[in-house]
C-alpha atoms as a PDB file:
ATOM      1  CA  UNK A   1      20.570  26.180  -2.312  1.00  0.00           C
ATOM      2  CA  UNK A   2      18.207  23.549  -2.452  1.00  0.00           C
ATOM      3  CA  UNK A   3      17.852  21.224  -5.316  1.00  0.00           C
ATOM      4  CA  UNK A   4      15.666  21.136  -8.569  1.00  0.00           C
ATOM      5  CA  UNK A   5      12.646  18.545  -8.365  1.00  0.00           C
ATOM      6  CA  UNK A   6      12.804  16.577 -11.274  1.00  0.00           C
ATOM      7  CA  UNK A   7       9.747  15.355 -12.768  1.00  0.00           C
ATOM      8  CA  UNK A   8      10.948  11.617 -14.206  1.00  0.00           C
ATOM      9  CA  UNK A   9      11.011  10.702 -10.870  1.00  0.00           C
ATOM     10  CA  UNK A  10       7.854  12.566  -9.632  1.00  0.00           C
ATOM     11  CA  UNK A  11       9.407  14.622  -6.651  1.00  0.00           C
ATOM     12  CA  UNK A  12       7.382  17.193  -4.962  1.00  0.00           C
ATOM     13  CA  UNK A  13       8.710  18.253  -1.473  1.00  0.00           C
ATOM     14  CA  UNK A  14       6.413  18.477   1.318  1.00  0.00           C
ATOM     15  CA  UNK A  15       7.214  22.372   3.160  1.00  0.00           C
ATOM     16  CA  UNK A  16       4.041  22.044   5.394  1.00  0.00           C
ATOM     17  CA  UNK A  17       5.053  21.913   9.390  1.00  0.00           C
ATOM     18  CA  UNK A  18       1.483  20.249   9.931  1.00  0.00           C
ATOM     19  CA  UNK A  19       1.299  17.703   7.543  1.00  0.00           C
ATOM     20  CA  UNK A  20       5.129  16.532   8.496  1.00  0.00           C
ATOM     21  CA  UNK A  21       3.598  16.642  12.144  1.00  0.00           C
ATOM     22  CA  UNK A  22       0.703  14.430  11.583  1.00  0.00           C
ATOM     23  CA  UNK A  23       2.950  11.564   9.440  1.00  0.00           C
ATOM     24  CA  UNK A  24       5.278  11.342  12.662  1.00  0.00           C
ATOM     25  CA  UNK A  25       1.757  11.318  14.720  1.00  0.00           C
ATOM     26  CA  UNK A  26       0.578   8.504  12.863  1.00  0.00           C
ATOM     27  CA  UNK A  27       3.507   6.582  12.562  1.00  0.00           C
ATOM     28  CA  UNK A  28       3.979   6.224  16.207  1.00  0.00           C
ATOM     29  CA  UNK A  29       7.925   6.382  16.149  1.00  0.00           C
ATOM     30  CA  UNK A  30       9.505   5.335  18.389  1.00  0.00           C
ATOM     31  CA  UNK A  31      13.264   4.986  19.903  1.00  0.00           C
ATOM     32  CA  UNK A  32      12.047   0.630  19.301  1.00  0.00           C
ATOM     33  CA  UNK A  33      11.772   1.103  15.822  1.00  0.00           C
ATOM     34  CA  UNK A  34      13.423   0.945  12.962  1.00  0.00           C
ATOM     35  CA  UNK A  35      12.149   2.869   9.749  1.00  0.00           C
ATOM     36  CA  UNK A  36      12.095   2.336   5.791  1.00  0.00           C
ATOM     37  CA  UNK A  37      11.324   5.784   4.294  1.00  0.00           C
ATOM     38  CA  UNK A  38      11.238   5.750   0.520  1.00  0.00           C
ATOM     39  CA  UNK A  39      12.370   8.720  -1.642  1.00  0.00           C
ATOM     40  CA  UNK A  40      13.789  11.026   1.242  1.00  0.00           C
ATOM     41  CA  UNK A  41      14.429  13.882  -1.131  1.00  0.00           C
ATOM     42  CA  UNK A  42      15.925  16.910   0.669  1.00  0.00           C
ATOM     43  CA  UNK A  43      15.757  15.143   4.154  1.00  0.00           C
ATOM     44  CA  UNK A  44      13.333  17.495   5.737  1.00  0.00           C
ATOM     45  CA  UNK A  45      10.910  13.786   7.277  1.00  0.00           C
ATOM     46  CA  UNK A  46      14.471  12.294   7.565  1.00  0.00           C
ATOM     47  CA  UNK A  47      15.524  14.817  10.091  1.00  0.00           C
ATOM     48  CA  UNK A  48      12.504  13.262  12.449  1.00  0.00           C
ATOM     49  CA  UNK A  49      12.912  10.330  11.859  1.00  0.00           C
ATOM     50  CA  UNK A  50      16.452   9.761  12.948  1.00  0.00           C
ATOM     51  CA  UNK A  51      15.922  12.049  16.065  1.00  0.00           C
ATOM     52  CA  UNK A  52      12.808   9.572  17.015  1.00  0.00           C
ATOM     53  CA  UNK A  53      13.727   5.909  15.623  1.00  0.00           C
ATOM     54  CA  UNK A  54      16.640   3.220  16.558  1.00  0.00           C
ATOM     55  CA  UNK A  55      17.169   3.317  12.951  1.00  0.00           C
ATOM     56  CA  UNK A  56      16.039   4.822   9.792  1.00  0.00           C
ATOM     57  CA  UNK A  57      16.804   3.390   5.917  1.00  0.00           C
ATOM     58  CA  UNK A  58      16.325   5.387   3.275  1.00  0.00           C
ATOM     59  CA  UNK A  59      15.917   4.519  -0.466  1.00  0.00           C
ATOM     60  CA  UNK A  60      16.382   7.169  -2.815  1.00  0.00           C
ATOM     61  CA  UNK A  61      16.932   6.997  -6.703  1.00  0.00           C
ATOM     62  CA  UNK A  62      18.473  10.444  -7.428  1.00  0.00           C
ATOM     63  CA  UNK A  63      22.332  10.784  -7.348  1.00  0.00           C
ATOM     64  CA  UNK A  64      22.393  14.216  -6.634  1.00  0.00           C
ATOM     65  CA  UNK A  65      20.189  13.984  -3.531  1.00  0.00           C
ATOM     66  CA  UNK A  66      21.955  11.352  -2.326  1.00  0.00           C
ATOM     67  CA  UNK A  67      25.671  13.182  -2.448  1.00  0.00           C
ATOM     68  CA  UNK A  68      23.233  15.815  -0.616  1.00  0.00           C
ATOM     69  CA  UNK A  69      21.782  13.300   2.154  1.00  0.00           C
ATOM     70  CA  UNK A  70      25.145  11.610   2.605  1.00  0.00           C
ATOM     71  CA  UNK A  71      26.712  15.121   3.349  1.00  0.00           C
ATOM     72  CA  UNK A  72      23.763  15.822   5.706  1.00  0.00           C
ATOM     73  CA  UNK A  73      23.362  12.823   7.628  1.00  0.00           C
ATOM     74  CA  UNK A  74      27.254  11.897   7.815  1.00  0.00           C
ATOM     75  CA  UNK A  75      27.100  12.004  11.311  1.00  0.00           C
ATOM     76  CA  UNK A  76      24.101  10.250  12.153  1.00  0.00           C
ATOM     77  CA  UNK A  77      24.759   6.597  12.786  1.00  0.00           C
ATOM     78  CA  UNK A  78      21.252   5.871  13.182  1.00  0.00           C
ATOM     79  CA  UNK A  79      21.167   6.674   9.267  1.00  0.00           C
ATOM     80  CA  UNK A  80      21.692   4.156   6.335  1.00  0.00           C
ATOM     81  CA  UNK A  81      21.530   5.391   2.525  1.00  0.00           C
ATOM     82  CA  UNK A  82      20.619   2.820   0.009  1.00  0.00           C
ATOM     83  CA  UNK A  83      20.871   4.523  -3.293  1.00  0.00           C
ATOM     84  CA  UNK A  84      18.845   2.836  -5.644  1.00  0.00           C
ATOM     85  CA  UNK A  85      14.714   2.018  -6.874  1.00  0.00           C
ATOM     86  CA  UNK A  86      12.560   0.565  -4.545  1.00  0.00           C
ATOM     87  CA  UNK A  87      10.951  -1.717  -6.608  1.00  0.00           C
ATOM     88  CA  UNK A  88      14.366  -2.986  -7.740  1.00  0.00           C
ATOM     89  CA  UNK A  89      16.171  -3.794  -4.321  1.00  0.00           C
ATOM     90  CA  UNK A  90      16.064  -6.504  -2.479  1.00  0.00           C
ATOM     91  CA  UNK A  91      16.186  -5.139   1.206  1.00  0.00           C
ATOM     92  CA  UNK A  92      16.967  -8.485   2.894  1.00  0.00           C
ATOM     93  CA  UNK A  93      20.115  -9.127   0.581  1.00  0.00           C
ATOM     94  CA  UNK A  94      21.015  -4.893   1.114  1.00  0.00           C
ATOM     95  CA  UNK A  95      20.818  -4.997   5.041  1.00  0.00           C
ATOM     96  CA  UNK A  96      22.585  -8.743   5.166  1.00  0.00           C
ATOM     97  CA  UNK A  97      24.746  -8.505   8.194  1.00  0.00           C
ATOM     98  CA  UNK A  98      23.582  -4.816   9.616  1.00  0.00           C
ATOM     99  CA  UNK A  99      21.825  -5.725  12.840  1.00  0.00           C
ATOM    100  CA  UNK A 100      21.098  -2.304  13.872  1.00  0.00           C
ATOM    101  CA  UNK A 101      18.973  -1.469  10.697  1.00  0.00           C
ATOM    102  CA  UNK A 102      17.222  -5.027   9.902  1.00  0.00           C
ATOM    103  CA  UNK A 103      14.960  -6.331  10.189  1.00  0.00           C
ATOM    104  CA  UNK A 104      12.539  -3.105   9.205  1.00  0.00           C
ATOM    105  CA  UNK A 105       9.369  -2.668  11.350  1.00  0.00           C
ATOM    106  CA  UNK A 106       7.567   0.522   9.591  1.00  0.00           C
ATOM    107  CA  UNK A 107       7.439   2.537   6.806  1.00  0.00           C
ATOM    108  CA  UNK A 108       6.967   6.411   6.689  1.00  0.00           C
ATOM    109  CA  UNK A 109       7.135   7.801   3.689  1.00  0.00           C
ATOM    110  CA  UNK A 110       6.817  10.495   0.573  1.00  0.00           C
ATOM    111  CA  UNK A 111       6.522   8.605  -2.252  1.00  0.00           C
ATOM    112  CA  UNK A 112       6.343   8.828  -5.911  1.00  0.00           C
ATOM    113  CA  UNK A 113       2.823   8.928  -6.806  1.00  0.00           C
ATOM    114  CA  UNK A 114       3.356   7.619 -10.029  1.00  0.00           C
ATOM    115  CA  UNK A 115       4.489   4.069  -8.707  1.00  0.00           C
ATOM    116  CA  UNK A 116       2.199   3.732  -5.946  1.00  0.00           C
ATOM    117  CA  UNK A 117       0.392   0.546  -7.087  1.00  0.00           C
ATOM    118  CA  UNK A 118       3.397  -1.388  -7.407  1.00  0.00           C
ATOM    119  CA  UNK A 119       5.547   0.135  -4.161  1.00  0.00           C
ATOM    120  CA  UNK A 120       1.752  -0.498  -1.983  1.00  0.00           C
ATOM    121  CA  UNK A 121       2.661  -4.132  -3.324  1.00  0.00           C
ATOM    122  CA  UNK A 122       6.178  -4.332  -2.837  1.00  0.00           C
ATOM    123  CA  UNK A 123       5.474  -2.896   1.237  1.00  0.00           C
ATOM    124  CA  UNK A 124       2.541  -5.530   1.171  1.00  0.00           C
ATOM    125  CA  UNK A 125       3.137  -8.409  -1.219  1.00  0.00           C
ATOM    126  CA  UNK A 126      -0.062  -9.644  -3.408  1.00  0.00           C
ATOM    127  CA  UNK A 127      -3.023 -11.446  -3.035  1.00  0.00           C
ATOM    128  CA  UNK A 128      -1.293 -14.754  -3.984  1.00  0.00           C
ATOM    129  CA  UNK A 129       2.081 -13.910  -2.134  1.00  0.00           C
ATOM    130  CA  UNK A 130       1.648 -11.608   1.126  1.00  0.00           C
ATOM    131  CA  UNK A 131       4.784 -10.668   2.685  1.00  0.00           C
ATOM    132  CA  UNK A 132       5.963 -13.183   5.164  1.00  0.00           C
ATOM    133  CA  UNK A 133       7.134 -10.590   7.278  1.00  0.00           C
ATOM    134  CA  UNK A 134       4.865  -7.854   7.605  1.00  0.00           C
ATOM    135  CA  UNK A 135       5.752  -3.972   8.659  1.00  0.00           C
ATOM    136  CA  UNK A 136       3.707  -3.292  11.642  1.00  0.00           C
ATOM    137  CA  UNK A 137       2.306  -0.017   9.821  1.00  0.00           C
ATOM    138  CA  UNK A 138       2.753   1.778   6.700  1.00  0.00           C
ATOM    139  CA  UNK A 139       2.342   5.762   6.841  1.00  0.00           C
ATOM    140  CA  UNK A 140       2.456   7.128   3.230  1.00  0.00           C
ATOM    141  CA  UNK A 141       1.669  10.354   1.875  1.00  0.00           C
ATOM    142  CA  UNK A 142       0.331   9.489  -1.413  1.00  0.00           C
ATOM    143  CA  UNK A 143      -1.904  11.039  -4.366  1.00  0.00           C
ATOM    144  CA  UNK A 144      -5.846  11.289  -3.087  1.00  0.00           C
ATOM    145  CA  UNK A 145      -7.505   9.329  -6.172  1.00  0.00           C
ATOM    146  CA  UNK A 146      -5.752   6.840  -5.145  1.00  0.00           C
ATOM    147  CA  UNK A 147      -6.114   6.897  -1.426  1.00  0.00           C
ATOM    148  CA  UNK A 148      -9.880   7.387  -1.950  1.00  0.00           C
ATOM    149  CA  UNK A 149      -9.413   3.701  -3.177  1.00  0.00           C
ATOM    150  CA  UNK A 150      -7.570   2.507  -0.748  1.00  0.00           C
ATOM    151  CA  UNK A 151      -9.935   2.861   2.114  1.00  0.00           C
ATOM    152  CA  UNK A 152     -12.992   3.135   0.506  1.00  0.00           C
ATOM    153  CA  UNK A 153     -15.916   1.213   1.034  1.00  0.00           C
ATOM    154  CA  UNK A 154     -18.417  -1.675  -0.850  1.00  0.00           C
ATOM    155  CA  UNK A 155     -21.018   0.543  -3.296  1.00  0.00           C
ATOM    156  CA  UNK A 156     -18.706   3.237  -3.213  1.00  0.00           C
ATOM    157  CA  UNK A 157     -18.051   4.240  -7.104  1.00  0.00           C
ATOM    158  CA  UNK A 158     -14.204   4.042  -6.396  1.00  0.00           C
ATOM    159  CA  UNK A 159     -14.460   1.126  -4.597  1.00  0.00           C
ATOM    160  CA  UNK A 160     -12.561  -1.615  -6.272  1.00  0.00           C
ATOM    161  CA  UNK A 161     -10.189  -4.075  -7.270  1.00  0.00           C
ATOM    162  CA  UNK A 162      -7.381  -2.257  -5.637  1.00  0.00           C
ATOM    163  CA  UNK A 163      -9.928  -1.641  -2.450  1.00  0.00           C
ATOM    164  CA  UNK A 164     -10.124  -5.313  -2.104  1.00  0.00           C
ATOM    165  CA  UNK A 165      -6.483  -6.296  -2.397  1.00  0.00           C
ATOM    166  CA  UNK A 166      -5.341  -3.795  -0.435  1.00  0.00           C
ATOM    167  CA  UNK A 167      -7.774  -4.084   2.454  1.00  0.00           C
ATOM    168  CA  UNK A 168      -7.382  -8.114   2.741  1.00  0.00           C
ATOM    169  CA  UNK A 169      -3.709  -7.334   3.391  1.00  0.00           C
ATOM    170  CA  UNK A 170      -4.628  -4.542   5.098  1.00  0.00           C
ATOM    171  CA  UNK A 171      -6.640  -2.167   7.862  1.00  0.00           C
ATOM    172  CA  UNK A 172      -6.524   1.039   5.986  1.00  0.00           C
ATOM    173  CA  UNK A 173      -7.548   4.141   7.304  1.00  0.00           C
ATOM    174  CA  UNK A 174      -7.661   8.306   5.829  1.00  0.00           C
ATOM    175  CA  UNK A 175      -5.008  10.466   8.267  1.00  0.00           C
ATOM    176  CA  UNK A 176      -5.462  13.902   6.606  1.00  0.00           C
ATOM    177  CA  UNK A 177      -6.057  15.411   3.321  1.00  0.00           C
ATOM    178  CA  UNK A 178      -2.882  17.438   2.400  1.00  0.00           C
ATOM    179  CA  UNK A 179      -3.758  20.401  -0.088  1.00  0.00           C
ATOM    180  CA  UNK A 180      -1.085  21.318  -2.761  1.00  0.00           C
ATOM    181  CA  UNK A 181      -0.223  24.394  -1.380  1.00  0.00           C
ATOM    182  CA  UNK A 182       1.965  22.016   1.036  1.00  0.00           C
ATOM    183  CA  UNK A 183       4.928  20.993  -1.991  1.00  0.00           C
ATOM    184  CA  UNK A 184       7.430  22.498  -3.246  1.00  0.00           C
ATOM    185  CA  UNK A 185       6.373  22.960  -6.345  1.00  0.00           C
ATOM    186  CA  UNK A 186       2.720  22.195  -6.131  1.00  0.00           C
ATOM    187  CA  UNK A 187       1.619  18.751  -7.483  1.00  0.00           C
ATOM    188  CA  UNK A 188      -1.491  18.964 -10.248  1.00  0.00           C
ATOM    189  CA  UNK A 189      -3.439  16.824  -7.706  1.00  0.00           C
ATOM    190  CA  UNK A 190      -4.967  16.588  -4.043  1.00  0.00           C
ATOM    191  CA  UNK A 191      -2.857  14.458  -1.828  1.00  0.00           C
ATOM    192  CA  UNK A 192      -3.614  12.157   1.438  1.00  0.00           C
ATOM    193  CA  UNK A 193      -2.166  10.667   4.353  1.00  0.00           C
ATOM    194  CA  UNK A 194      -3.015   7.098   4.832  1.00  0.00           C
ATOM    195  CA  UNK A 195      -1.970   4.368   7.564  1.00  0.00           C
ATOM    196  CA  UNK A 196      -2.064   0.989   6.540  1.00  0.00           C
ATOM    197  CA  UNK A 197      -2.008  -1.722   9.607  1.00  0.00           C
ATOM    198  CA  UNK A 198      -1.065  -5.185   8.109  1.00  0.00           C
ATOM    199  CA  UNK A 199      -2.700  -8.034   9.652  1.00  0.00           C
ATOM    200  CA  UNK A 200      -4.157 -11.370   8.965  1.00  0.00           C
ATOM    201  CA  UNK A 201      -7.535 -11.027   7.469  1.00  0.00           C
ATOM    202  CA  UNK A 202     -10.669 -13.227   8.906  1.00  0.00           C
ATOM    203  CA  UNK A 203     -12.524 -15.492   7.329  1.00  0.00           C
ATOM    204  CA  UNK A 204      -8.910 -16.271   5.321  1.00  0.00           C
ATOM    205  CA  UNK A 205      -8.804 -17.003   1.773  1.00  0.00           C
ATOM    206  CA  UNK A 206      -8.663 -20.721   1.036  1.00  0.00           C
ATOM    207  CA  UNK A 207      -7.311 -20.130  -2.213  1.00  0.00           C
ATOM    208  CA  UNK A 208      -5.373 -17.554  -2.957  1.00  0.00           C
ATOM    209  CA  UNK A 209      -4.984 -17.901  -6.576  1.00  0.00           C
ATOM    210  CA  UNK A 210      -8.843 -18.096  -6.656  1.00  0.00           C
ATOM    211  CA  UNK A 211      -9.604 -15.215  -4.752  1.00  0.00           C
ATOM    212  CA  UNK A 212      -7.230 -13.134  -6.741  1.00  0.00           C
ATOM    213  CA  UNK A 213      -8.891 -14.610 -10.256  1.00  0.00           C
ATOM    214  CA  UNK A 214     -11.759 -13.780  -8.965  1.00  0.00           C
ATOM    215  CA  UNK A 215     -11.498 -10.195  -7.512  1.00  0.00           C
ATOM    216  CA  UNK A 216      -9.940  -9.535 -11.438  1.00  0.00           C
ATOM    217  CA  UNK A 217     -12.709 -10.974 -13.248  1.00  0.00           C
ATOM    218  CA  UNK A 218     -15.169  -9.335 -11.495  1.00  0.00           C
ATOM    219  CA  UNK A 219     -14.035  -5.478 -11.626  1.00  0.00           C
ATOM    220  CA  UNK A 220     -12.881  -6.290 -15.609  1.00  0.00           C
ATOM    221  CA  UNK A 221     -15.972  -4.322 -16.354  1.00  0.00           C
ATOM    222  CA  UNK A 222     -17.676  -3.176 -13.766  1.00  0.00           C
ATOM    223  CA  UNK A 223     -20.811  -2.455 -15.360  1.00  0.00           C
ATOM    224  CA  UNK A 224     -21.621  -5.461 -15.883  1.00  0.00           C
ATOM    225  CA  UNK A 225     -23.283  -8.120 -13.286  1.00  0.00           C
ATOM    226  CA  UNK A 226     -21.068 -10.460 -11.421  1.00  0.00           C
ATOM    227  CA  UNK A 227     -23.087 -13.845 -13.011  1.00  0.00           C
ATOM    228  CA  UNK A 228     -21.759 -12.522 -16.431  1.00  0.00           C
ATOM    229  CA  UNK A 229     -18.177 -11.587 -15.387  1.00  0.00           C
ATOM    230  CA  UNK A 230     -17.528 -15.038 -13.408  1.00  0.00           C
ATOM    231  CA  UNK A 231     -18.780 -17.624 -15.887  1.00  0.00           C
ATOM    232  CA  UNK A 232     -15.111 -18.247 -16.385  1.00  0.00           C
ATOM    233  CA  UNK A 233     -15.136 -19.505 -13.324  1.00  0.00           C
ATOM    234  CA  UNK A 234     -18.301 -20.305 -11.672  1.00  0.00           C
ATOM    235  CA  UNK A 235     -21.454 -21.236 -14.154  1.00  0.00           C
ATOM    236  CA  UNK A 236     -24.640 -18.768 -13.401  1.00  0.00           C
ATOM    237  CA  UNK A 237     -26.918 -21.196 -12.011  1.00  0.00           C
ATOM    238  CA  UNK A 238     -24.575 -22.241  -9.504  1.00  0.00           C
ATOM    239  CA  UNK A 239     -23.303 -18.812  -8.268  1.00  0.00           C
ATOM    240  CA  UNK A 240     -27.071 -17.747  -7.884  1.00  0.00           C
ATOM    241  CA  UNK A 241     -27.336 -19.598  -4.640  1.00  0.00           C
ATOM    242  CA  UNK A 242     -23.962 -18.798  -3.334  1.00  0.00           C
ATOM    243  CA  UNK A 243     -24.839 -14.999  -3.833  1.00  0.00           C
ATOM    244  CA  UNK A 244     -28.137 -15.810  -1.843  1.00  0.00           C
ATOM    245  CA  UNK A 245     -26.507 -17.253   0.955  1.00  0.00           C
ATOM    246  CA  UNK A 246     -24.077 -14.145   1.412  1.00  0.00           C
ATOM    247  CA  UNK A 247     -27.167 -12.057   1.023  1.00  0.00           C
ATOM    248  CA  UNK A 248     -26.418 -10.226  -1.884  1.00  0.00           C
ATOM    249  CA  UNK A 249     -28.636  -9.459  -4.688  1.00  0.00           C
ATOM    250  CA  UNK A 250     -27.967 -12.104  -7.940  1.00  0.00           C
ATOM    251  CA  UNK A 251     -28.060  -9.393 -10.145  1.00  0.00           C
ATOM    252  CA  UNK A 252     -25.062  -7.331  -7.751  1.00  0.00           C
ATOM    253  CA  UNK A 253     -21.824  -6.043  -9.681  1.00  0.00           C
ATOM    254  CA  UNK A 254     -18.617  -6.542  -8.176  1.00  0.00           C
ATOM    255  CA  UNK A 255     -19.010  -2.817  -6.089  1.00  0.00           C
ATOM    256  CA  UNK A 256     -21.490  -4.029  -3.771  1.00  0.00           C
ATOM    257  CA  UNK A 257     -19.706  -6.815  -2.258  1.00  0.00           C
ATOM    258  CA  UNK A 258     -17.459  -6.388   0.883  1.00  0.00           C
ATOM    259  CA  UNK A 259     -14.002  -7.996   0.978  1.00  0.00           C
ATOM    260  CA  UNK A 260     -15.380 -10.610   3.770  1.00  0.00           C
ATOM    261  CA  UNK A 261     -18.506 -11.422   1.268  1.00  0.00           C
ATOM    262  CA  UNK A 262     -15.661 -11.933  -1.916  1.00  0.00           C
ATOM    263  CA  UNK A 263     -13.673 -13.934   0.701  1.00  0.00           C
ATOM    264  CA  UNK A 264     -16.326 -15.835   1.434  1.00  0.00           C
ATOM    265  CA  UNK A 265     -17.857 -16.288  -2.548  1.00  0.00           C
ATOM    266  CA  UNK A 266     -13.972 -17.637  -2.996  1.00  0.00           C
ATOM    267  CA  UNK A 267     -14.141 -20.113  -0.650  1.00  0.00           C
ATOM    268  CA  UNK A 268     -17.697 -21.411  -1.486  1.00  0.00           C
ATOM    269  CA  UNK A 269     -16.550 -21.538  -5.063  1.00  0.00           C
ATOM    270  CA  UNK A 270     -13.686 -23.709  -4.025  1.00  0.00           C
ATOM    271  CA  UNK A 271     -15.672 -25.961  -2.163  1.00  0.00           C
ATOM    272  CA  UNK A 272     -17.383 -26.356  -5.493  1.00  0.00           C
ATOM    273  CA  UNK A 273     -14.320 -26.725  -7.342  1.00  0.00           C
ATOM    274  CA  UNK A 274     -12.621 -29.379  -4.733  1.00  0.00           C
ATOM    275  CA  UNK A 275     -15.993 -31.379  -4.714  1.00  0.00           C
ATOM    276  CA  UNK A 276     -15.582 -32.046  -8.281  1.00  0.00           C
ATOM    277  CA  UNK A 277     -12.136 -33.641  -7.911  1.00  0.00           C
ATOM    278  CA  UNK A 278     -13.196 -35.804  -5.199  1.00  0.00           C
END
């Protein structure tokens, strides 16, 4: 009998052959990895995984799923059940002394779609705190507003904030759309397949803590013109050039600018900044 989906934590469970197909396809498993999949439900992407991976490491928050995945996978030894949330373990201090399944390499996953902001920062760290060990890929199967986001680009109305964050840390790139007609029951919303590749971003950030300040102040309203939203920062005369030199309009809002072009405003603002302590 398979198990109730409970909405406090969000679960939906994928049934469709060909969307499970093209998360394995874009993960790239193979027998060198070894695999963090968050919320593993009923096990159906677990099954895969363990048949493809060294290793696979599953987090999952509901009790009764996990008497259910301990009784399925009991004779896997590739197969390591953390019962917990996510956001609350630490997976360093949880896989201390188990060689076979740490470090972590990827991530293929289901998740909730009503934590995705902070799990995306948990698999990628922040703007001010990247993860010192990066996976080498993230394949999630998340919530399509939000993917839209993820990967979408400058001048693009949902192009923001989160676009930038996610893309410094990040190359992001659209799998497949995956209709609701593939969950058991049928979520409210479109979902998407996305693959995030983490890698170091060129030109870097100087300062992170800058580039993060400024990235917030200018999406806090995104009507209005980046000149008005930086003066906390940067005084309008002064960032009038800077925009000129990055070849950007000085009346652009925060949309319009790539995530090279705010890398590069950061830095040119902290040259400003430094210049005055000298």
């Amino acid at each position: 009998m398979s198990p109730r989906p409970r909405k406090r934590f969000g679960q939906h469970w994928l049934k469709s052959e060909k969307v499970l197909h093209r998360i394995l396809a874009a993960a790239e498993v193979s027998k060198r990895d070894r695999i963090l999949e968050i919320g593993p439900g009923t096990g159906v992407l677990t099954r895969w995984l363990t048949a493809l991976a060294e290793a696979v490491v599953a987090v999952e928050i509901d009790r009764d799923l996990c008497q259910r995945l301990r009784s399925q996978f009991e004779k896997v030894d590739q197969f390591l059940l953390l019962e917990g949330d996510i956001l609350q373990l630490d997976l360093a201090d949880e896989l201390a002394g188990q060689p076979d399944f740490y470090p972590l390499n990827k991530v293929v996953a289901n998740i909730p779609y009503y934590i995705t902001a902070p799990i995306l920062e948990k698999l990628l760290g922040s703007l001010t705190q990247p993860r010192p060990q990066p996976f080498d890929q993230i394949v999630l199967l998340i919530q399509r507003e939000v993917a839209d986001r993820l990967y979408a680009q400058p001048g693009s109305k949902v192009f923001g904030a989160l676009s930038v964050r996610v893309q410094y840390l990040a190359c992001c790139e659209l799998i497949c759309l995956v209709p609701a007609k593939a969950f058991q029951p049928p979520p409210k919303v479109e979902s998407a397949v996305v693959r995030l590749r983490p890698r170091p971003f060129l030109p870097r950030a100087e300062n992170l803590q800058l580039f993060d300040q400024l990235v917030q102040l200018g999406f806090s309203s995104r009507r209005k013109m980046l000149r008005n939203n930086l003066k906390p920062v940067i005084e309008r005369d002064q960032l009038t050039p800077l925009l000129a030199a990055l070849e950007v309009t000085p009346t652009a809002r925060a949309e319009e600018l790539s995530v090279e072009q705010w890398v590069r405003l950061s830095n040119k603002i902290q040259e400003i900044h430094a210049s005055r302590c000298d």
